[in-house]
Protein backbone atom coordinates (compact mmCIF):
# COMPACT_ATOMS: atom_id res chain seq x y z
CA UNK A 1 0.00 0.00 0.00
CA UNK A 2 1.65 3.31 -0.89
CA UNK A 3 1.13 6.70 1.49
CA UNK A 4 1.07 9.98 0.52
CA UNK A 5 1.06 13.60 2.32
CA UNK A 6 -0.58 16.52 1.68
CA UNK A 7 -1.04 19.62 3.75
CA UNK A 8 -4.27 21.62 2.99
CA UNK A 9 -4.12 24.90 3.26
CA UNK A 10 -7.58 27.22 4.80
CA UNK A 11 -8.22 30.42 5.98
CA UNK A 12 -8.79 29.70 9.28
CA UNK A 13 -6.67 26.44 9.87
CA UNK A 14 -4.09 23.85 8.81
CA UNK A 15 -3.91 20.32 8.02
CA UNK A 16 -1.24 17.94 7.50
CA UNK A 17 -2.89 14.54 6.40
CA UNK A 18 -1.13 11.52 5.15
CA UNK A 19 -3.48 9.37 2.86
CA UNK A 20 -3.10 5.57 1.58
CA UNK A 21 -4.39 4.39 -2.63
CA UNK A 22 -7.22 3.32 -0.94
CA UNK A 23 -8.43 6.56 0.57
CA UNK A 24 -8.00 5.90 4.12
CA UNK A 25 -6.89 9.10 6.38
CA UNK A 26 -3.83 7.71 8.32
CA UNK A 27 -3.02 10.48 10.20
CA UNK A 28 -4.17 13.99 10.61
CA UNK A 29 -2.55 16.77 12.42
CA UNK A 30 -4.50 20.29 12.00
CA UNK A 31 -3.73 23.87 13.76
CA UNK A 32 -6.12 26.44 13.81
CA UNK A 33 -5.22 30.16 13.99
CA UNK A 34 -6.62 33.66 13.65
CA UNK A 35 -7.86 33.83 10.21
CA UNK A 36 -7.33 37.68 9.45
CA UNK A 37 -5.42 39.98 10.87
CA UNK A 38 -7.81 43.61 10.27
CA UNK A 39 -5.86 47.45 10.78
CA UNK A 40 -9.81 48.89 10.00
CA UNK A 41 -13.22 47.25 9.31
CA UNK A 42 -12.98 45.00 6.01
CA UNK A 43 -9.52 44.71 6.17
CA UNK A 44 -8.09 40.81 6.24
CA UNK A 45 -4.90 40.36 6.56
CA UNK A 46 -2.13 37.97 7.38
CA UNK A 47 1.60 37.53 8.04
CA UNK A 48 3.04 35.28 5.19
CA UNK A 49 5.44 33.50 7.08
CA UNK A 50 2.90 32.60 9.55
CA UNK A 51 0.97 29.69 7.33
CA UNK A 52 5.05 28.50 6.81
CA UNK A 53 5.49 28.11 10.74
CA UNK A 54 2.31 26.55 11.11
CA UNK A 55 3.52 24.46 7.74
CA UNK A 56 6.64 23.34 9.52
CA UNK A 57 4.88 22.74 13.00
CA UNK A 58 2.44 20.29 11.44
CA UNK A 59 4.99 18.49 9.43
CA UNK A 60 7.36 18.02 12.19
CA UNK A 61 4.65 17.02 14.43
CA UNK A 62 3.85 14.15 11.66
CA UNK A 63 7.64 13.33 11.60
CA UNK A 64 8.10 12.88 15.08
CA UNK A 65 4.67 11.05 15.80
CA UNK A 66 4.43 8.73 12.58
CA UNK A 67 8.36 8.00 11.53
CA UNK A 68 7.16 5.27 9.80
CA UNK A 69 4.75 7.13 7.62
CA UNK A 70 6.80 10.48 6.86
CA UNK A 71 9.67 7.87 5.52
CA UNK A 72 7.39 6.00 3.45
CA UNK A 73 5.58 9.13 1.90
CA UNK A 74 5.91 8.82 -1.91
CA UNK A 75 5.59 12.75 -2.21
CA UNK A 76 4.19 15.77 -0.53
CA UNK A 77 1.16 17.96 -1.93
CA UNK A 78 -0.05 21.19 -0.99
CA UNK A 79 -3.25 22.73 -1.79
CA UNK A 80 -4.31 26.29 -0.63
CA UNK A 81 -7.64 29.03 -0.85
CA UNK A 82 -7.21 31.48 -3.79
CA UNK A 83 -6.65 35.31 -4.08
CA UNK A 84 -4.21 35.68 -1.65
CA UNK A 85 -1.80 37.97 -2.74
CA UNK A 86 1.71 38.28 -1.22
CA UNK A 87 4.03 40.96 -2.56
CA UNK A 88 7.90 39.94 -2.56
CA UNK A 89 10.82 42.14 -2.92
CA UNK A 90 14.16 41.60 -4.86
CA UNK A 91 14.88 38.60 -2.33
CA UNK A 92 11.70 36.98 -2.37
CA UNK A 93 11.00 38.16 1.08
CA UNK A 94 7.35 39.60 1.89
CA UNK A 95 7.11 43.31 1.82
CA UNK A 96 3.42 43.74 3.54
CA UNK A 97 1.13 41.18 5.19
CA UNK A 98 -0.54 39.16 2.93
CA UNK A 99 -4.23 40.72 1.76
CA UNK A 100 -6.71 38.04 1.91
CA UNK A 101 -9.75 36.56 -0.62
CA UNK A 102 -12.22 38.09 1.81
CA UNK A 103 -10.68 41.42 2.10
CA UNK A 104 -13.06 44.06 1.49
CA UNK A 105 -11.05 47.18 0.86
CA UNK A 106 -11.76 49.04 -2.83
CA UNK A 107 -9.42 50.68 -4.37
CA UNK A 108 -9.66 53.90 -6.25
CA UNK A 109 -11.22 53.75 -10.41
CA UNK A 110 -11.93 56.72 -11.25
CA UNK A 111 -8.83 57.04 -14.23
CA UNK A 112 -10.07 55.28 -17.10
CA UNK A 113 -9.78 52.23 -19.34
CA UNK A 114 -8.23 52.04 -22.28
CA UNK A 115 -10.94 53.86 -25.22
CA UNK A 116 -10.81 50.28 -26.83
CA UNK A 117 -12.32 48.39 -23.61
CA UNK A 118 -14.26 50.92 -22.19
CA UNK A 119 -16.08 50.66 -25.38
CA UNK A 120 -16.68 47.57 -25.60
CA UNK A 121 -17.06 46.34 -22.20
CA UNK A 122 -20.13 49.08 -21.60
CA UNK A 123 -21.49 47.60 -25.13
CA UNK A 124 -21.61 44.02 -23.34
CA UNK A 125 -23.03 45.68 -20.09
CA UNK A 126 -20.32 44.62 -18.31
CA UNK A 127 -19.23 47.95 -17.22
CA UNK A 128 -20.82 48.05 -13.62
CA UNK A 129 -18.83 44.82 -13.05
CA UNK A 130 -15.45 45.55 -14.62
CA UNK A 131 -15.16 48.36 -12.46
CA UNK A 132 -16.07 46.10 -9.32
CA UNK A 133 -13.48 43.71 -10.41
CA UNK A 134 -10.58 46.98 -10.83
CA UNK A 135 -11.51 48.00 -7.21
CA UNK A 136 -10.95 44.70 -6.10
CA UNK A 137 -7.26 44.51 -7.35
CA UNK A 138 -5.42 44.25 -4.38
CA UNK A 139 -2.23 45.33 -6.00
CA UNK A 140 -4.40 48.52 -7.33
CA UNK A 141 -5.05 49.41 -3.51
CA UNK A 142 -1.16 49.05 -2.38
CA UNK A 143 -0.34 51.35 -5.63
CA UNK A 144 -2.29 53.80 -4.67
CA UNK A 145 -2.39 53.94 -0.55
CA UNK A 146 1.09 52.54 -0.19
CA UNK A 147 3.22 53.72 -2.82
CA UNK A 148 6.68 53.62 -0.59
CA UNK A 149 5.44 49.84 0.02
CA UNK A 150 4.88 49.25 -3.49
CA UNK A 151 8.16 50.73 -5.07
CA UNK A 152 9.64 47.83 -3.15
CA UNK A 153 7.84 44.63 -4.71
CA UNK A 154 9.08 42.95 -7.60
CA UNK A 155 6.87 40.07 -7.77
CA UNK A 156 3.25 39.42 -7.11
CA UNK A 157 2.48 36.12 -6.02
CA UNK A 158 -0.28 34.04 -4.74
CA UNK A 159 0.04 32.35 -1.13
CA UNK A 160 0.29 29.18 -3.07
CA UNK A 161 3.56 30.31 -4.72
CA UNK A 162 4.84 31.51 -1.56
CA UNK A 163 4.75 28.65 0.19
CA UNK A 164 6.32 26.72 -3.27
CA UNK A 165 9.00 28.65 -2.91
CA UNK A 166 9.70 28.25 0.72
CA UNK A 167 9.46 24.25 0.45
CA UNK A 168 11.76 23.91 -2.75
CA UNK A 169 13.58 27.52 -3.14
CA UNK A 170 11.87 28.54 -6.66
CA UNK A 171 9.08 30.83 -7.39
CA UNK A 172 6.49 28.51 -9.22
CA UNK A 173 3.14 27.84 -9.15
CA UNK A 174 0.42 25.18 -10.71
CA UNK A 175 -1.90 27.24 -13.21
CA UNK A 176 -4.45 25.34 -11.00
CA UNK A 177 -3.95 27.34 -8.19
CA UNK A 178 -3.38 31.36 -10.25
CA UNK A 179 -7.00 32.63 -9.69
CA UNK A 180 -8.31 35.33 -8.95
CA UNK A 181 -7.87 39.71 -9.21
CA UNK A 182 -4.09 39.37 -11.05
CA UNK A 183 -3.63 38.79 -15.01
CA UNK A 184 -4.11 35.25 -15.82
CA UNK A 185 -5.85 33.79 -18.61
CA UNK A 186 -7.74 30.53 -17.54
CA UNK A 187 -8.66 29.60 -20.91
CA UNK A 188 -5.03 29.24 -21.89
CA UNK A 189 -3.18 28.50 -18.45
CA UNK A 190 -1.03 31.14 -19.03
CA UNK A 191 -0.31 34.87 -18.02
CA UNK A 192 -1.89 37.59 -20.27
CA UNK A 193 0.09 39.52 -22.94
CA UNK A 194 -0.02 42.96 -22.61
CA UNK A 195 -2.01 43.00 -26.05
CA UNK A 196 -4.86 41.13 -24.07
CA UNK A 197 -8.45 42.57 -23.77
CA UNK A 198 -8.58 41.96 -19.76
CA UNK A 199 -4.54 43.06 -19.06
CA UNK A 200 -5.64 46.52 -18.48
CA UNK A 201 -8.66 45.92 -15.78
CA UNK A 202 -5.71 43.68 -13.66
CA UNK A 203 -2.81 46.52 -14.06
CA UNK A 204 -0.27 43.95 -12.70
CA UNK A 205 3.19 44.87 -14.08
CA UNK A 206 3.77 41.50 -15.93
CA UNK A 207 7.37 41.48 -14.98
CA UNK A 208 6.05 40.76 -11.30
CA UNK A 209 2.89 37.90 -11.83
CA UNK A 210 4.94 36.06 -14.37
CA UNK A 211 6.23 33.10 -12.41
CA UNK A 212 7.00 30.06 -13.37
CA UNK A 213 3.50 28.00 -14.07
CA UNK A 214 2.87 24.11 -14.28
CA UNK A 215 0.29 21.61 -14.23
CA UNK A 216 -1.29 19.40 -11.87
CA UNK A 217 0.86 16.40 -11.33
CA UNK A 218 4.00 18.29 -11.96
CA UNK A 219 7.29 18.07 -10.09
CA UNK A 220 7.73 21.77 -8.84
CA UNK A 221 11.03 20.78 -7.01
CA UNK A 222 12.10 18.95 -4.22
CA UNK A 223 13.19 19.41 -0.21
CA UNK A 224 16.70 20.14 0.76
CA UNK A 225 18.48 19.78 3.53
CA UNK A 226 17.76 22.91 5.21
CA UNK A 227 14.30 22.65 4.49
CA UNK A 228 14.17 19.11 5.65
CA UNK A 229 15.73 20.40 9.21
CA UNK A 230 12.83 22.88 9.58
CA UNK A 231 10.35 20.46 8.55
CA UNK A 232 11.01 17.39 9.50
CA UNK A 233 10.13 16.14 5.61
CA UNK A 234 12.64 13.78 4.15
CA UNK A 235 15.49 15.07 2.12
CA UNK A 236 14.62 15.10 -1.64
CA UNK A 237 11.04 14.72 -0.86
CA UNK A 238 9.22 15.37 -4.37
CA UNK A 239 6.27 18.76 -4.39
CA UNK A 240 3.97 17.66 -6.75
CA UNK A 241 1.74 20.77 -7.93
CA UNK A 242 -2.15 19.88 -6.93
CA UNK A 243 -4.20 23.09 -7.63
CA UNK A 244 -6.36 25.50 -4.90
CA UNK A 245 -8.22 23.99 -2.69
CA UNK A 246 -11.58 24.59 -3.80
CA UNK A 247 -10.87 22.47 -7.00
CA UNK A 248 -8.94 19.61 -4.93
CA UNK A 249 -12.17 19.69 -3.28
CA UNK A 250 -14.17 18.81 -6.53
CA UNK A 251 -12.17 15.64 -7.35
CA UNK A 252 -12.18 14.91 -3.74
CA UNK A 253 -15.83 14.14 -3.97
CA UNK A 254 -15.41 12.59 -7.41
CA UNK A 255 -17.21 15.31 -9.37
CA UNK A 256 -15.58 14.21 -12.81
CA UNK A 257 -19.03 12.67 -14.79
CA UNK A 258 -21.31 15.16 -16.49
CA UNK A 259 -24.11 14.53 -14.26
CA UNK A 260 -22.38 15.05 -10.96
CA UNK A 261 -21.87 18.65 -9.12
CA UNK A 262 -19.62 19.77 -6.35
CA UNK A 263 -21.43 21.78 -3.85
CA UNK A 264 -18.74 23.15 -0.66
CA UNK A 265 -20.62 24.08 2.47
CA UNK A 266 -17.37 26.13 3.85
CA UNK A 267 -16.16 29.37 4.54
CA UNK A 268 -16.88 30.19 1.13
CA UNK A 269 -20.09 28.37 -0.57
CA UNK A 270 -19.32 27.50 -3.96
CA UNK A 271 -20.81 25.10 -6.75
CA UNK A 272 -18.84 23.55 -9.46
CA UNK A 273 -18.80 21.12 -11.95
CA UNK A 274 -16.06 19.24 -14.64
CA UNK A 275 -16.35 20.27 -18.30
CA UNK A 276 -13.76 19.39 -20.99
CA UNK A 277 -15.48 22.60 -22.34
CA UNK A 278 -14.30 26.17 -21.74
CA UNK A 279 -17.26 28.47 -20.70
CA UNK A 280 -17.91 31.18 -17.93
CA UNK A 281 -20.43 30.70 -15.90
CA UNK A 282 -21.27 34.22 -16.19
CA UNK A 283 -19.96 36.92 -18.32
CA UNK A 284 -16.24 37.92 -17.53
CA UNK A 285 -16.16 35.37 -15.00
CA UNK A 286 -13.81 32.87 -16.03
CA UNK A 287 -14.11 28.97 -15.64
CA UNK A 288 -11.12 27.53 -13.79
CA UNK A 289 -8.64 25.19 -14.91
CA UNK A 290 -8.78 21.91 -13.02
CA UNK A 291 -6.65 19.63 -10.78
CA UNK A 292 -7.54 17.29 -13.78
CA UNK A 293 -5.80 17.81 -17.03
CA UNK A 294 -7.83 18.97 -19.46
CA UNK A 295 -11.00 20.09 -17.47
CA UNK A 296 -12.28 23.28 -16.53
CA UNK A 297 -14.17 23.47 -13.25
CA UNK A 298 -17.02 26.80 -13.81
CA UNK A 299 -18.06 28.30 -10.50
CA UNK A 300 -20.77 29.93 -8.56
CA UNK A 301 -19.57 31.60 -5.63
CA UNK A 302 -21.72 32.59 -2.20
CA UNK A 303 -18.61 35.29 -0.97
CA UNK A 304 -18.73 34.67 3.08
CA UNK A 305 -21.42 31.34 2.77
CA UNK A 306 -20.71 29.29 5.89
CA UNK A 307 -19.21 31.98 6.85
CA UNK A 308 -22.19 33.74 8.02
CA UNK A 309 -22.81 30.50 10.37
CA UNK A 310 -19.43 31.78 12.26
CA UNK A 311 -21.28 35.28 11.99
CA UNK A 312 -24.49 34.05 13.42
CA UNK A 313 -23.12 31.82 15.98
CA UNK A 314 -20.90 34.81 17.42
CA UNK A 315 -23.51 37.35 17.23
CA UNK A 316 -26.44 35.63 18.61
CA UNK A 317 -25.62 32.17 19.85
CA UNK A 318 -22.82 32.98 22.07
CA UNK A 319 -24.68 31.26 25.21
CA UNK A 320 -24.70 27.49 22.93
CA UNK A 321 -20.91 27.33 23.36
CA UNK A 322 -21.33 26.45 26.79
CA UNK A 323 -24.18 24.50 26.40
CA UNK A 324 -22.36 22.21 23.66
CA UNK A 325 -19.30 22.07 25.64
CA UNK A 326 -21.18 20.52 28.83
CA UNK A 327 -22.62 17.72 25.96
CA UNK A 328 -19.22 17.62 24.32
CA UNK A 329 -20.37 18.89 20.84
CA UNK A 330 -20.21 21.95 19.25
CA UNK A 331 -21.93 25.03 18.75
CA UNK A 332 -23.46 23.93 15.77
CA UNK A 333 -24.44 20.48 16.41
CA UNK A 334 -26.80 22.39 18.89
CA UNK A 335 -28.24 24.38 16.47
CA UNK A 336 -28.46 21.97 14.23
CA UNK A 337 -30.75 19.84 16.43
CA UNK A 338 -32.55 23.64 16.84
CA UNK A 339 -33.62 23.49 13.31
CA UNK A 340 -34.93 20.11 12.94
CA UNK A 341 -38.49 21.36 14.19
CA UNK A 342 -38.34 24.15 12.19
CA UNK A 343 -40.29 23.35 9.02
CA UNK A 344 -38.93 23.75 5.26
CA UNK A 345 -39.36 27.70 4.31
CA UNK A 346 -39.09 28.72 8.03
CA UNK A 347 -42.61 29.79 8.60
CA UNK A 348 -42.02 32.74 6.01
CA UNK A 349 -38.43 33.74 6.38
CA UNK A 350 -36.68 34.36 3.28
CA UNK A 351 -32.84 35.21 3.20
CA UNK A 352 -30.80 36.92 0.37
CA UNK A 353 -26.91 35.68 1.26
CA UNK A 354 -24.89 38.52 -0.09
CA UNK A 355 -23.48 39.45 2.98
CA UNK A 356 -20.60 40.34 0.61
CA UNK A 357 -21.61 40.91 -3.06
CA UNK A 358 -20.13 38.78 -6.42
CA UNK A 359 -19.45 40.25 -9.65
CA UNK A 360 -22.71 40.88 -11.16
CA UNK A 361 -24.50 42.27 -8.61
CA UNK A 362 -21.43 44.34 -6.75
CA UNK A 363 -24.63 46.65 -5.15
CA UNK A 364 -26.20 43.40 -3.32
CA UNK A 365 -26.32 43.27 0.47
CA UNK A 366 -27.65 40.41 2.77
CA UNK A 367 -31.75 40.78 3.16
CA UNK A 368 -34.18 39.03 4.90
CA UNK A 369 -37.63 39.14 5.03
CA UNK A 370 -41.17 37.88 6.43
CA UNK A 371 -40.40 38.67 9.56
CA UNK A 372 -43.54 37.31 12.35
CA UNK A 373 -43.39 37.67 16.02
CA UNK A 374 -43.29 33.80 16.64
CA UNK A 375 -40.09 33.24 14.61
CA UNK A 376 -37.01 32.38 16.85
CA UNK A 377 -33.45 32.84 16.75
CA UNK A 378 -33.43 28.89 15.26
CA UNK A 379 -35.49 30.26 12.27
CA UNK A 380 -32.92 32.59 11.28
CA UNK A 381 -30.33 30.07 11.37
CA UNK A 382 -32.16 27.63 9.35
CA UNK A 383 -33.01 30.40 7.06
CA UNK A 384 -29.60 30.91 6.44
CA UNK A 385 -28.93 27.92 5.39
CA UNK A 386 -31.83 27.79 3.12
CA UNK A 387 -31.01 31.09 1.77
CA UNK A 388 -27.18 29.89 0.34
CA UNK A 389 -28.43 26.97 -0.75
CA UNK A 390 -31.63 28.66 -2.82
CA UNK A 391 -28.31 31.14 -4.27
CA UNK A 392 -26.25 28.24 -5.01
CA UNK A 393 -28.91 26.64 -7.23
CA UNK A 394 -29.93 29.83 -8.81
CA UNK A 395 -25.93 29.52 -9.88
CA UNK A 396 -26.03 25.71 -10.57
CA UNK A 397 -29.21 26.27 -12.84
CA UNK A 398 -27.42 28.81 -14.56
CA UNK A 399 -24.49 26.96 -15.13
CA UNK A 400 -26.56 24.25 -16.35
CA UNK A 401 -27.63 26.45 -19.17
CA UNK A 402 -24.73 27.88 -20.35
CA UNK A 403 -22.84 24.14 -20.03
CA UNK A 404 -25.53 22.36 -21.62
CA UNK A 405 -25.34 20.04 -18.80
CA UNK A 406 -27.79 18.23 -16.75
CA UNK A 407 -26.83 17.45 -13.04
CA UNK A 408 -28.53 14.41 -11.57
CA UNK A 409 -26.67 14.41 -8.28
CA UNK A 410 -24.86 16.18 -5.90
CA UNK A 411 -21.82 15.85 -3.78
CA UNK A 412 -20.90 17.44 -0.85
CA UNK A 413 -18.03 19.02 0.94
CA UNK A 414 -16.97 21.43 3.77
CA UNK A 415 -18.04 21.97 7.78
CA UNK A 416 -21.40 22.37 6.82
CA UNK A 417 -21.61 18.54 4.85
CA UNK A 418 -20.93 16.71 8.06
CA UNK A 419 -24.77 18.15 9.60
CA UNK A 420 -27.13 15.51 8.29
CA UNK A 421 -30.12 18.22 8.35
CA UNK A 422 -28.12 20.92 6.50
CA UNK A 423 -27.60 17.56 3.72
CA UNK A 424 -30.96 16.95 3.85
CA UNK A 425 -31.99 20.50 3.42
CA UNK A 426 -30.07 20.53 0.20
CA UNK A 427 -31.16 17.29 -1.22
CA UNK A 428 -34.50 19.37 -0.65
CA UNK A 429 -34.01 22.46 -2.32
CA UNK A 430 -31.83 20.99 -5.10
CA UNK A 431 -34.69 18.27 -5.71
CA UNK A 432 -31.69 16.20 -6.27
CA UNK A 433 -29.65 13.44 -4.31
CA UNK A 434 -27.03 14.33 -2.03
CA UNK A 435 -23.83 12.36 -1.42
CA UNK A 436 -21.36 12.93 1.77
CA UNK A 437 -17.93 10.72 1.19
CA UNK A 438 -16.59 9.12 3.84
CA UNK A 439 -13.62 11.99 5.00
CA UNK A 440 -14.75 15.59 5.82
CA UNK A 441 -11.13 16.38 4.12
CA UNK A 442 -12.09 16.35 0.74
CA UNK A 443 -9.74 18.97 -0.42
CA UNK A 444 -6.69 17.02 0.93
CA UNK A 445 -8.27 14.19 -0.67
CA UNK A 446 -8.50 15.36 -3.95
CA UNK A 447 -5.06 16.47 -3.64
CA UNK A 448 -3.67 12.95 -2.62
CA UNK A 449 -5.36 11.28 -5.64
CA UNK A 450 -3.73 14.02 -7.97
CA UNK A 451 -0.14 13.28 -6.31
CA UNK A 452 -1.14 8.55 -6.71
CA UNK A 453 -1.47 9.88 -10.32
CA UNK A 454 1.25 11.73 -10.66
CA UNK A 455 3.64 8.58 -8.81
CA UNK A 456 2.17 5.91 -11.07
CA UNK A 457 -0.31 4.57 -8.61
CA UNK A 458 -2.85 5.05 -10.80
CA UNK A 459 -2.84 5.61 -14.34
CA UNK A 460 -5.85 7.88 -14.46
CA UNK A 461 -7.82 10.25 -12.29
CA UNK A 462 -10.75 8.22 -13.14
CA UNK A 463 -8.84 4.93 -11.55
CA UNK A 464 -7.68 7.21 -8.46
CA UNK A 465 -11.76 7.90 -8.10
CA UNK A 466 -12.98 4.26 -8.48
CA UNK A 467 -10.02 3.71 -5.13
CA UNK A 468 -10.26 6.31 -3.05
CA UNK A 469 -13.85 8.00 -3.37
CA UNK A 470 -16.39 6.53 -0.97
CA UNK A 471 -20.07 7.41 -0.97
CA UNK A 472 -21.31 6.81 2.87
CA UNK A 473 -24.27 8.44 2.91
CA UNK A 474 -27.30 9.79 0.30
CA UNK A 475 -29.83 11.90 1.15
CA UNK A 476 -33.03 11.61 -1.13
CA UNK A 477 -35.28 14.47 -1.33
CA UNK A 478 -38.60 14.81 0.38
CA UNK A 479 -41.16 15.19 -1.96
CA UNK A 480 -43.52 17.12 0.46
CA UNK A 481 -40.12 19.62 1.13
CA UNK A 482 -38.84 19.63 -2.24
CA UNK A 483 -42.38 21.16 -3.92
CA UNK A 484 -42.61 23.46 -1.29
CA UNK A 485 -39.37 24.71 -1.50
CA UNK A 486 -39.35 24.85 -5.47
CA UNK A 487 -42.47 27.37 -4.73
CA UNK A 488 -40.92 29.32 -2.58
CA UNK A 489 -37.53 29.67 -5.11
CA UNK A 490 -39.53 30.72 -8.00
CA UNK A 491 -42.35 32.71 -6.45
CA UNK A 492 -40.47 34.34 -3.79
CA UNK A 493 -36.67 33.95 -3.61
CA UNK A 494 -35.96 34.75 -7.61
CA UNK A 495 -37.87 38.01 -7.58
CA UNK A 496 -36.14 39.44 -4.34
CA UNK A 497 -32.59 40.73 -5.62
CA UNK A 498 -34.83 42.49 -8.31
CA UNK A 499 -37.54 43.81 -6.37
CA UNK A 500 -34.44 45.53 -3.83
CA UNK A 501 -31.79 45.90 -6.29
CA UNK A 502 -32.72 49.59 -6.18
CA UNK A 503 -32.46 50.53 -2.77
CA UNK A 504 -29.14 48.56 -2.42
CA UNK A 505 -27.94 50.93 -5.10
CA UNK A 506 -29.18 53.72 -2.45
CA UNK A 507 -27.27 52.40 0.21
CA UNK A 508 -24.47 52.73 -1.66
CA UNK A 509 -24.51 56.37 -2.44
């Protein structure tokens, strides 16, 4: 039986996790830590070199507890979240804290495109949006509020490619892992020319993005001596390039079929499927290159999604921690068990997740409504829930359409997947089956079977499925819940962002 490692990098914790071909979690060894570090509201932050202590504490901590395994590893993997941006200087050393995916600062748009793609980006109607995406270039903000911070950088790099370059001492990166606000092309797997329609909307000097790129399954390099002595990994230990986490997460479950759909229940809700077929999901927003060669994995983002369980639980649920704690559970198991006699559409409640707005609707806030006097602190929870899912399959459907692909079932992944009523909700809403694999590490998962592949284990990602993917549980959906809820989408739930869509705009002024 052959072992391999991979540490799976989140925004609010760590996890080293040695897998076997057969999909068995061997050993696990996770450290949680402050997720942001915020100088003013909507500012997330966080020290670089921090995620490499915590890198080197977990794989020491596997070294010195499992010998055994860390010498029989085959190779190491490492997956991490996306649109983290680190700026290095002429040494490769960070300049700034890193500026988070979730960080909400805008930065300044008010000098103009280019004549060429101002024109035709307000002829698509995609003007309102580009200039969302311009004020979210984090590089665009540090130009402009930090300019004795940016005359030092001379590279731009993801926290993927940061932590490359600390394991095996070169700046490189998988093209599965270069999303998000800098000037990549998905479609090609490559860094835009400066002849390229979207170059100017990024306004990345391409001298500092264009690192080394390479594809899932690659060999980015290997550990040294040095790095072995801060790590405890063996010497010449082989980093084989996975992807982010989000699509590690997507083969984890097995979404590879036509019919199947990824659906993450973490910090950020997402839905994806495979396609061997280029297409974006929505205009401007690109489909992302896979952990599996030659797919594309299109995405529907909820921006803060289980997230806004964190929220709620801090906010209003404070007390349950000490409940849960005398039961020895969580927080959320307890609300959980709230919910279950709280009936499908919440006696009226309706939420609108956009706590923090996507790309074509940068005006949208959260909203709830149908407020009674007999509805409980347990019906806003559950309408939470019921809210990201009914915006996750307003995303699937549209992806659906635009794909040309039917989805007949649904898989799982994330905190929220291990709750058997938050499952069950879904199946519900989705009208579709729900399947829950048997390890809650589904990212680290689909990063393991990328790095069998790679070694020879298997000679396809399809065989590394068949192995390691294990369907423990399907949830069916209830027919009473599922017409309901289908009433409540369509009548109620689709109409809402347009119905408010004006006074969000008036909040914004």
């Amino acid at each position: 039986m052959s072992n391999v490692l991979v540490v799976d990098v989140g925004t609010q914790s760590m996890r080293g996790i040695v897998f076997d071909d057969k999909g068995n979690l061997l050993v696990k060894k996770q450290v949680k830590y402050k997720p942001y570090l915020s100088k003013e509201n909507g500012y997330m932050e966080q020290d670089p070199d921090m995620y490499w202590e915590v890198f080197c504490s977990i794989t020491k901590a596997i070294a010195e507890e499992r010998p055994d395994l860390m010498d029989s590893v085959l190779a190491l993997s490492v997956d991490t979240f996306r649109d983290t941006v680190v700026l290095l200087d002429e040494h490769n050393k960070p300049v700034r804290n890193a500026i988070l995916w979730s960080d909400q600062r805008t930065a300044d748009t008010s000098d103009p495109l280019p004549l060429k793609q101002r024109f035709l980006f307000k002829l698509v109607g995609m003007d309102r949006p580009i200039r969302a995406i311009r004020s979210k270039v984090k590089t665009r903000w540090v130009m402009q509020n930090e300019p004795e911070v940016w005359a030092r950088v001379r590279r731009v790099v993801h926290i993927s490619a940061y932590l490359n370059y600390r394991i095996t001492g070169k700046l490189i990166d998988c093209y599965s892992s270069s999303m998000g606000h800098i000037p990549f092309d998905n479609k090609g797997k490559k860094w835009f020319t400066k002849h390229s329609l979207l170059y100017p909307v990024f306004d990345v000097p391409l001298e500092y993005a264009n690192i080394t790129l390479c594809a899932p399954g690659d060999v980015m390099g290997e550990v040294s001596e040095q790095v072995a002595a801060q790590t405890g990994l063996p010497v010449g230990l082989k980093l084989i390039a996975s992807g982010s986490d989000k699509g590690c997460e997507t083969l984890g479950v097995g979404c590879l079929q036509r019919n199947v759909a990824s659906i993450s229940f973490g910090t950020s809700s997402s839905v994806q499927f495979s396609t061997n077929r280029y297409f974006e999901p929505e205009p401007f927003m690109p489909a992302y290159p896979a952990v599996m060669k030659g797919y594309y994995n299109p995405e529907v983002q909820i921006f803060r999604g289980y997230w806004m369980i964190s929220w709620f639980k801090k906010n209003f649920a404070e007390h349950l921690e000490k409940v849960a704690a005398e039961q020895g559970r969580s927080a959320e198991e307890v609300m959980n068990d709230e919910i279950t006699n709280i009936p499908a559409g919440c006696d009226g409640l309706v939420l609108q997740p956009f706590w923090q707005a996507g790309l074509t609707n940068p005006e949208a806030r959260g909203a709830i409504i149908g407020f009674s006097d007999f509805h409980t602190r347990a019906h806003v929870y559950r309408a939470i829930i019921e809210g990201i899912d009914f915006a996750l399959r307003e995303g699937l459907e549209r992806m659906e359409r635009r794909g040309r692909q039917h989805i007949e079932y649904i898989s799982v992944s994330g905190g929220g997947s291990q709750s058997d009523v938050i499952c069950q909700i879904a199946a519900d809403i989705f009208n579709r089956p729900v399947r829950r694999v048997q390890t809650y590490e589904t990212s680290g998962l689909g990063a393991a079977m990328v790095t069998f592949v790679a070694c020879g284990v298997f000679d396809t990602t399809e065989q590394a499925i068949s192995a390691m993917v294990h369907y423990t549980d399907t949830f069916t959906p209830n027919p009473t819940n599922a017409k309901k809820y289908d009433k409540i989408y369509k009548d109620i739930y689709l109409k809402l962002y347009g119905k408010l869509q004006k006074f969000y705009l008036e909040l914004d002024k």
